[in-house]
N, C-alpha and C. Protein backbone atom coordinates (compact mmCIF):
# COMPACT_ATOMS: atom_id res chain seq x y z
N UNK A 1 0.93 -22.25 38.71
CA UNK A 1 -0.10 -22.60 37.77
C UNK A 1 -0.31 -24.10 37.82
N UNK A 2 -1.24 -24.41 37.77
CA UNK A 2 -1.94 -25.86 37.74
C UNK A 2 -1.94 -26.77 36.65
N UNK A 3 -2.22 -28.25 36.79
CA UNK A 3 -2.15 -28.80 34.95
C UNK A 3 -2.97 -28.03 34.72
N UNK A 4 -4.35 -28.35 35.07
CA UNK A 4 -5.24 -27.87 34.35
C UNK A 4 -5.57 -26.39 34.16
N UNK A 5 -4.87 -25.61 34.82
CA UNK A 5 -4.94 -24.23 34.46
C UNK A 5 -4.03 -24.19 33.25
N UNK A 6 -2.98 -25.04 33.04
CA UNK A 6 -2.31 -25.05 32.00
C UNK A 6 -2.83 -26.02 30.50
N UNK A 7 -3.38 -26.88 31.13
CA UNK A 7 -4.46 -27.45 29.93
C UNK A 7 -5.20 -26.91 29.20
N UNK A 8 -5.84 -25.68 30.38
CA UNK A 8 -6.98 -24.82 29.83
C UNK A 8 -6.15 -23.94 28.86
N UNK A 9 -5.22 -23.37 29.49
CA UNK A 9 -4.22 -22.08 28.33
C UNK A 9 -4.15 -22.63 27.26
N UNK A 10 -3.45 -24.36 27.10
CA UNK A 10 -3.28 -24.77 25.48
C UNK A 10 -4.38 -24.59 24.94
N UNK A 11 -5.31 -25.41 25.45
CA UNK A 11 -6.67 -25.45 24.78
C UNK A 11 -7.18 -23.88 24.11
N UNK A 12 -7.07 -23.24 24.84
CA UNK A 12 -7.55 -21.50 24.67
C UNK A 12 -6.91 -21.31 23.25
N UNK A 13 -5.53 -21.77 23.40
CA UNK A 13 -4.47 -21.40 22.65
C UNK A 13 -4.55 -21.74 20.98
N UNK A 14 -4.81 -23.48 21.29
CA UNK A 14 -5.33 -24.23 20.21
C UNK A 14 -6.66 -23.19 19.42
N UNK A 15 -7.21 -23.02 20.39
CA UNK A 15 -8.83 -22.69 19.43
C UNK A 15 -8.44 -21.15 18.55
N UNK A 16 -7.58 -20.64 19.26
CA UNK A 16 -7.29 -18.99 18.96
C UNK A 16 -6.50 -19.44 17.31
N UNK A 17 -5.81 -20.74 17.50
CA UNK A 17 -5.18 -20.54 16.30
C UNK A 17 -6.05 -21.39 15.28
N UNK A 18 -6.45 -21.83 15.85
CA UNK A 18 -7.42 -22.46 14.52
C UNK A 18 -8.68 -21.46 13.81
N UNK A 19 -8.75 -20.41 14.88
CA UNK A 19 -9.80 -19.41 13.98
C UNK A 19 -8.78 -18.48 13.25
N UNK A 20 -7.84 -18.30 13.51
CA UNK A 20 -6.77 -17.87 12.87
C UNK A 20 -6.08 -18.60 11.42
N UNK A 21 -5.82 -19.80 12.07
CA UNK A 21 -5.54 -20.54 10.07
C UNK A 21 -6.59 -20.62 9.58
N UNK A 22 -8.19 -20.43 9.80
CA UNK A 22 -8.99 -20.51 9.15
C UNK A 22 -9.56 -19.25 8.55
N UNK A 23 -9.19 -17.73 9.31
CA UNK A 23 -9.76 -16.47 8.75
C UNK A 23 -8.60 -16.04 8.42
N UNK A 24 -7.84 -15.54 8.72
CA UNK A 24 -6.68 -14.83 8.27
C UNK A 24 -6.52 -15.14 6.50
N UNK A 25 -6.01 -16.32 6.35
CA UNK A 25 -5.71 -16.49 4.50
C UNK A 25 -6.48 -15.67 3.46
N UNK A 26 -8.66 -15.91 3.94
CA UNK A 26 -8.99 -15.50 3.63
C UNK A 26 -8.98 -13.77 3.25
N UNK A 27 -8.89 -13.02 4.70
CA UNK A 27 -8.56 -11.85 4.84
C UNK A 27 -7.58 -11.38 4.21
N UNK A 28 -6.55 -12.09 3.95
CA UNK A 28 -5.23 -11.47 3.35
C UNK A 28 -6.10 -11.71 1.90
N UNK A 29 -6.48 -12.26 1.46
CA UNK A 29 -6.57 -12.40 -0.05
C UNK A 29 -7.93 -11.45 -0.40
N UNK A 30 -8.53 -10.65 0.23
CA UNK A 30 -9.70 -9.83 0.35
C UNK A 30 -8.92 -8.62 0.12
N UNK A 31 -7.82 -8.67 1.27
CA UNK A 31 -6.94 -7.50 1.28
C UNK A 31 -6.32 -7.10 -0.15
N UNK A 32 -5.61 -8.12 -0.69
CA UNK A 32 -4.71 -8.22 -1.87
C UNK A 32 -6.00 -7.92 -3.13
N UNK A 33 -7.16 -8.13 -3.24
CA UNK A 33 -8.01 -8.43 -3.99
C UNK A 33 -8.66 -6.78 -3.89
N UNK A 34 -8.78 -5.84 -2.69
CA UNK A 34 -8.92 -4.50 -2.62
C UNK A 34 -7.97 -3.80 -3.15
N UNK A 35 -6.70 -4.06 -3.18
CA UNK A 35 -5.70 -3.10 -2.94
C UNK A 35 -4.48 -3.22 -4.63
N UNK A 36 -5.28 -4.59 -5.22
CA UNK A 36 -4.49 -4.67 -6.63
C UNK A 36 -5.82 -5.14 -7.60
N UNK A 37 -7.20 -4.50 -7.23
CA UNK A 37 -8.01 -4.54 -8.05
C UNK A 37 -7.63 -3.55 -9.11
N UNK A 38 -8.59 -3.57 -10.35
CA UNK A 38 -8.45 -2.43 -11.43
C UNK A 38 -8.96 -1.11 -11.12
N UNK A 39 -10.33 -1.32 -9.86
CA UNK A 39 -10.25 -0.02 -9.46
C UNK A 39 -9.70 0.67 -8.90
N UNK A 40 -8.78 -0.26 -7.59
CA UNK A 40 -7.92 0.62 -6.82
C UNK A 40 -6.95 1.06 -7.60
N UNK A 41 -6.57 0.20 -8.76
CA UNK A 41 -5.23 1.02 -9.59
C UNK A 41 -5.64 2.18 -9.86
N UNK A 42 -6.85 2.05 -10.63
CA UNK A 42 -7.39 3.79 -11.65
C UNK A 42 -7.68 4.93 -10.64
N UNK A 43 -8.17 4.30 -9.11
CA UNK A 43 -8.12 5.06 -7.73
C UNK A 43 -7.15 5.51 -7.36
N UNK A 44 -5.82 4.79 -7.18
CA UNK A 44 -4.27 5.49 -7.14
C UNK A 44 -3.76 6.23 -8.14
N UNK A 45 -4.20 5.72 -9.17
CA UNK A 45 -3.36 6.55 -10.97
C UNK A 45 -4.48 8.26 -10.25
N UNK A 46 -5.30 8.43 -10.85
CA UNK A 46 -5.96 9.40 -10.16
C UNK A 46 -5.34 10.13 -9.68
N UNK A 47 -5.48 9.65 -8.08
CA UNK A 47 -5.25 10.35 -6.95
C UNK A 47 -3.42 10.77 -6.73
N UNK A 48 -2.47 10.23 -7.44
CA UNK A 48 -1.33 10.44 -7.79
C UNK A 48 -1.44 11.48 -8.45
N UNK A 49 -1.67 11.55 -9.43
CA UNK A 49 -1.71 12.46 -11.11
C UNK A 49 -2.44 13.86 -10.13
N UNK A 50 -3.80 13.49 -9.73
CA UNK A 50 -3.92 14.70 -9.06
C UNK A 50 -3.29 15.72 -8.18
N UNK A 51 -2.41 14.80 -7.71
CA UNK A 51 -1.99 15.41 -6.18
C UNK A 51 -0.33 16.07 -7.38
N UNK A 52 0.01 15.15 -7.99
CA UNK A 52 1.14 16.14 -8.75
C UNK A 52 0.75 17.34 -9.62
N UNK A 53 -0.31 17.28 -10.23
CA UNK A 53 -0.77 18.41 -10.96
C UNK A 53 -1.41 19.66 -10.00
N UNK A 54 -1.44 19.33 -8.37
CA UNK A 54 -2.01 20.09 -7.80
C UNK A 54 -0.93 21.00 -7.58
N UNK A 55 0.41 19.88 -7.15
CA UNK A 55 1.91 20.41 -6.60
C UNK A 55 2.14 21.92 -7.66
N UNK A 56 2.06 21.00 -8.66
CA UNK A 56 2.66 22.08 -10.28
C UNK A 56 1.77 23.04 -10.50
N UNK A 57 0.57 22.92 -10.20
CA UNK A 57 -0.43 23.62 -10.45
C UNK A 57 0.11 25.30 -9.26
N UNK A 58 0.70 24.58 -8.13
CA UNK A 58 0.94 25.48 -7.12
C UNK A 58 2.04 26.30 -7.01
N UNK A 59 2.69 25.99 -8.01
CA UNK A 59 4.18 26.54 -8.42
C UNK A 59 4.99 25.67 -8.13
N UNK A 60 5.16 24.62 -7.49
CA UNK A 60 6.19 23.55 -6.88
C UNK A 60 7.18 23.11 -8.15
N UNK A 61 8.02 23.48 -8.79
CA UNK A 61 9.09 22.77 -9.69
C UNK A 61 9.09 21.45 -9.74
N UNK A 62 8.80 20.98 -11.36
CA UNK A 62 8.41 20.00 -11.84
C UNK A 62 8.82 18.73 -11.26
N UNK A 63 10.38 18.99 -11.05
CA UNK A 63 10.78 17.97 -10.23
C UNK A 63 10.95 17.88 -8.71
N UNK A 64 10.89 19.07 -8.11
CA UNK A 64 10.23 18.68 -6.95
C UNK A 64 8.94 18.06 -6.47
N UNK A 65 7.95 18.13 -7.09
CA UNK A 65 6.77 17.81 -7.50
C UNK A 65 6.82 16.17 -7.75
N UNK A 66 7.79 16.05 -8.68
CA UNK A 66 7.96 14.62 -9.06
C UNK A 66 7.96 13.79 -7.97
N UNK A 67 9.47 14.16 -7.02
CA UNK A 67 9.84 13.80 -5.93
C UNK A 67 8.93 13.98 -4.72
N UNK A 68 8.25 14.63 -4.49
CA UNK A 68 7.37 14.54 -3.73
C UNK A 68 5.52 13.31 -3.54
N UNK A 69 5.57 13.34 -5.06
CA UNK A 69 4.97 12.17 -5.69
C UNK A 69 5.19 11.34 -5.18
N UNK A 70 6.54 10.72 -5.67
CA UNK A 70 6.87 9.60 -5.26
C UNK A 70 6.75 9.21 -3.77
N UNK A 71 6.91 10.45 -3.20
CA UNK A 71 6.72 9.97 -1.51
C UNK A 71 5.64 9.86 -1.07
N UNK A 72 4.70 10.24 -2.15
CA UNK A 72 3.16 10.72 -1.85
C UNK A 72 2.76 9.03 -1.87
N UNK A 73 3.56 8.21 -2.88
CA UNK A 73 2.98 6.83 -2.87
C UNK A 73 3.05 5.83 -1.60
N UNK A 74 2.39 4.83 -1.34
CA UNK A 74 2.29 4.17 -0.08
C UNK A 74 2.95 2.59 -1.03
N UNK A 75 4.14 1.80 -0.30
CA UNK A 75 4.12 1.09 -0.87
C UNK A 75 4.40 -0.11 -0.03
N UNK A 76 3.48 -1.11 0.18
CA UNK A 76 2.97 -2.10 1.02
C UNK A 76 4.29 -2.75 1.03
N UNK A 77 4.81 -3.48 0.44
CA UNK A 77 6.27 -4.07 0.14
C UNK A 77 7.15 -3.19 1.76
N UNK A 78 7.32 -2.24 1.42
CA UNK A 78 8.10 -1.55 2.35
C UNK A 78 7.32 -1.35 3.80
N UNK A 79 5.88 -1.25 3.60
CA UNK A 79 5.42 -0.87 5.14
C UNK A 79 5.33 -2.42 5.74
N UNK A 80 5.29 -3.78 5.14
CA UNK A 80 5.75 -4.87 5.53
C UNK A 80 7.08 -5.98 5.46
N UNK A 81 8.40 -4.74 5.47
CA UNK A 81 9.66 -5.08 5.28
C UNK A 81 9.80 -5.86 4.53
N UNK A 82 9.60 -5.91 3.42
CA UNK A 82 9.64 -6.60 1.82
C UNK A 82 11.01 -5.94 1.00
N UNK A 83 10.87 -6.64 0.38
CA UNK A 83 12.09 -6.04 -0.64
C UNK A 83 11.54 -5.44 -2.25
N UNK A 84 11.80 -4.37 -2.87
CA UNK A 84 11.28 -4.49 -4.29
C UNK A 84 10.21 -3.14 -3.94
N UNK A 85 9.09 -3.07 -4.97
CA UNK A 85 8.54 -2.08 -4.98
C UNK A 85 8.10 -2.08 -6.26
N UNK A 86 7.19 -0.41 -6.21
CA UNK A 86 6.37 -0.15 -7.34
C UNK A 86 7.47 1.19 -7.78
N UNK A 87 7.26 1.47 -9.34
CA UNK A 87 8.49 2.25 -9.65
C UNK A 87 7.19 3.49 -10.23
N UNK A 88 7.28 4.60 -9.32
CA UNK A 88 6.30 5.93 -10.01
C UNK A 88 7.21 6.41 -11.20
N UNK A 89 6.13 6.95 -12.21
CA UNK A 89 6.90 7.19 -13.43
C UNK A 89 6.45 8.55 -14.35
N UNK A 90 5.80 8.94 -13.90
CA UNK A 90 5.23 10.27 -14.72
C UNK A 90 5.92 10.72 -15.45
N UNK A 91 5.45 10.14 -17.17
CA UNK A 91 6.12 10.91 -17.95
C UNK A 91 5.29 11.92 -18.74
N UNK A 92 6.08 13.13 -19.29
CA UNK A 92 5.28 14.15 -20.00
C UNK A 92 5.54 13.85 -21.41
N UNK A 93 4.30 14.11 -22.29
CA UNK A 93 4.62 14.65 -23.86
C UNK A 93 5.99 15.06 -24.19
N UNK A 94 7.05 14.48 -24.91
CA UNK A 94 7.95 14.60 -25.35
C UNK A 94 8.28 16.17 -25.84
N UNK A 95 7.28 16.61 -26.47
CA UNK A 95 7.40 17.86 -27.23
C UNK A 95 6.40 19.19 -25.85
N UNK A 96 6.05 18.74 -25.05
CA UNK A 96 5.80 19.53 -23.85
C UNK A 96 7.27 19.88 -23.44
N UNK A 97 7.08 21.66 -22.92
CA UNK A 97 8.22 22.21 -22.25
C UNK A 97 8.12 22.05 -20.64
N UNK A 98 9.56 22.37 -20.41
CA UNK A 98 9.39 22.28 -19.06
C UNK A 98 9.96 23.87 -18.38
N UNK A 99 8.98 23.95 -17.62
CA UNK A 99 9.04 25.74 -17.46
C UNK A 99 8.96 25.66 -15.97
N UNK A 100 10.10 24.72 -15.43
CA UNK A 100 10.36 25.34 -14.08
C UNK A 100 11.62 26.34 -13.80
């Protein structure tokens, strides 16, 4: 390889990262701004609640159901080796039975 074939690579290199510190931040905070808006919450509360009432609805035992929930959730922390998490919690009416 040549200087200047190697001049040219930094240079390439340089520009790749400068459109990079310049879009990326943004993107991540678009991302974070989709994904911990109030709609996506009431979009996940939803689509959780549904998918467990579908489980129970299907005969699945309450707490299998539960447990399956929980796996049903996606939790970014973990799919980007983070530590910590979101804690699923479905609780029922106190005076509701449980008839599994």
């Amino acid at each position: 390889m040549s200087n200047n074939d190697l001049i040219k690579g930094i240079d390439d290199l340089k520009e790749v990262l400068g459109v990079v510190t310049d879009k990326v931040p943004g993107l991540l905070r678009g991302l974070r701004n989709v994904l911990y808006s109030k709609d996506a919450a009431e979009n996940m509360a939803e689509a959780v609640a549904t998918f467990y009432t579908k489980l129970v609805e299907a005969g699945i035992p309450k707490e299998q159901a539960m447990e399956m929930t929980r796996g049903y959730m996606i939790n970014l922390r973990d799919i980007f080796g983070g530590k910590g998490g979101f804690n699923v919690n479905i609780n029922r009416d106190e005076d509701e039975e449980d008839d599994d």
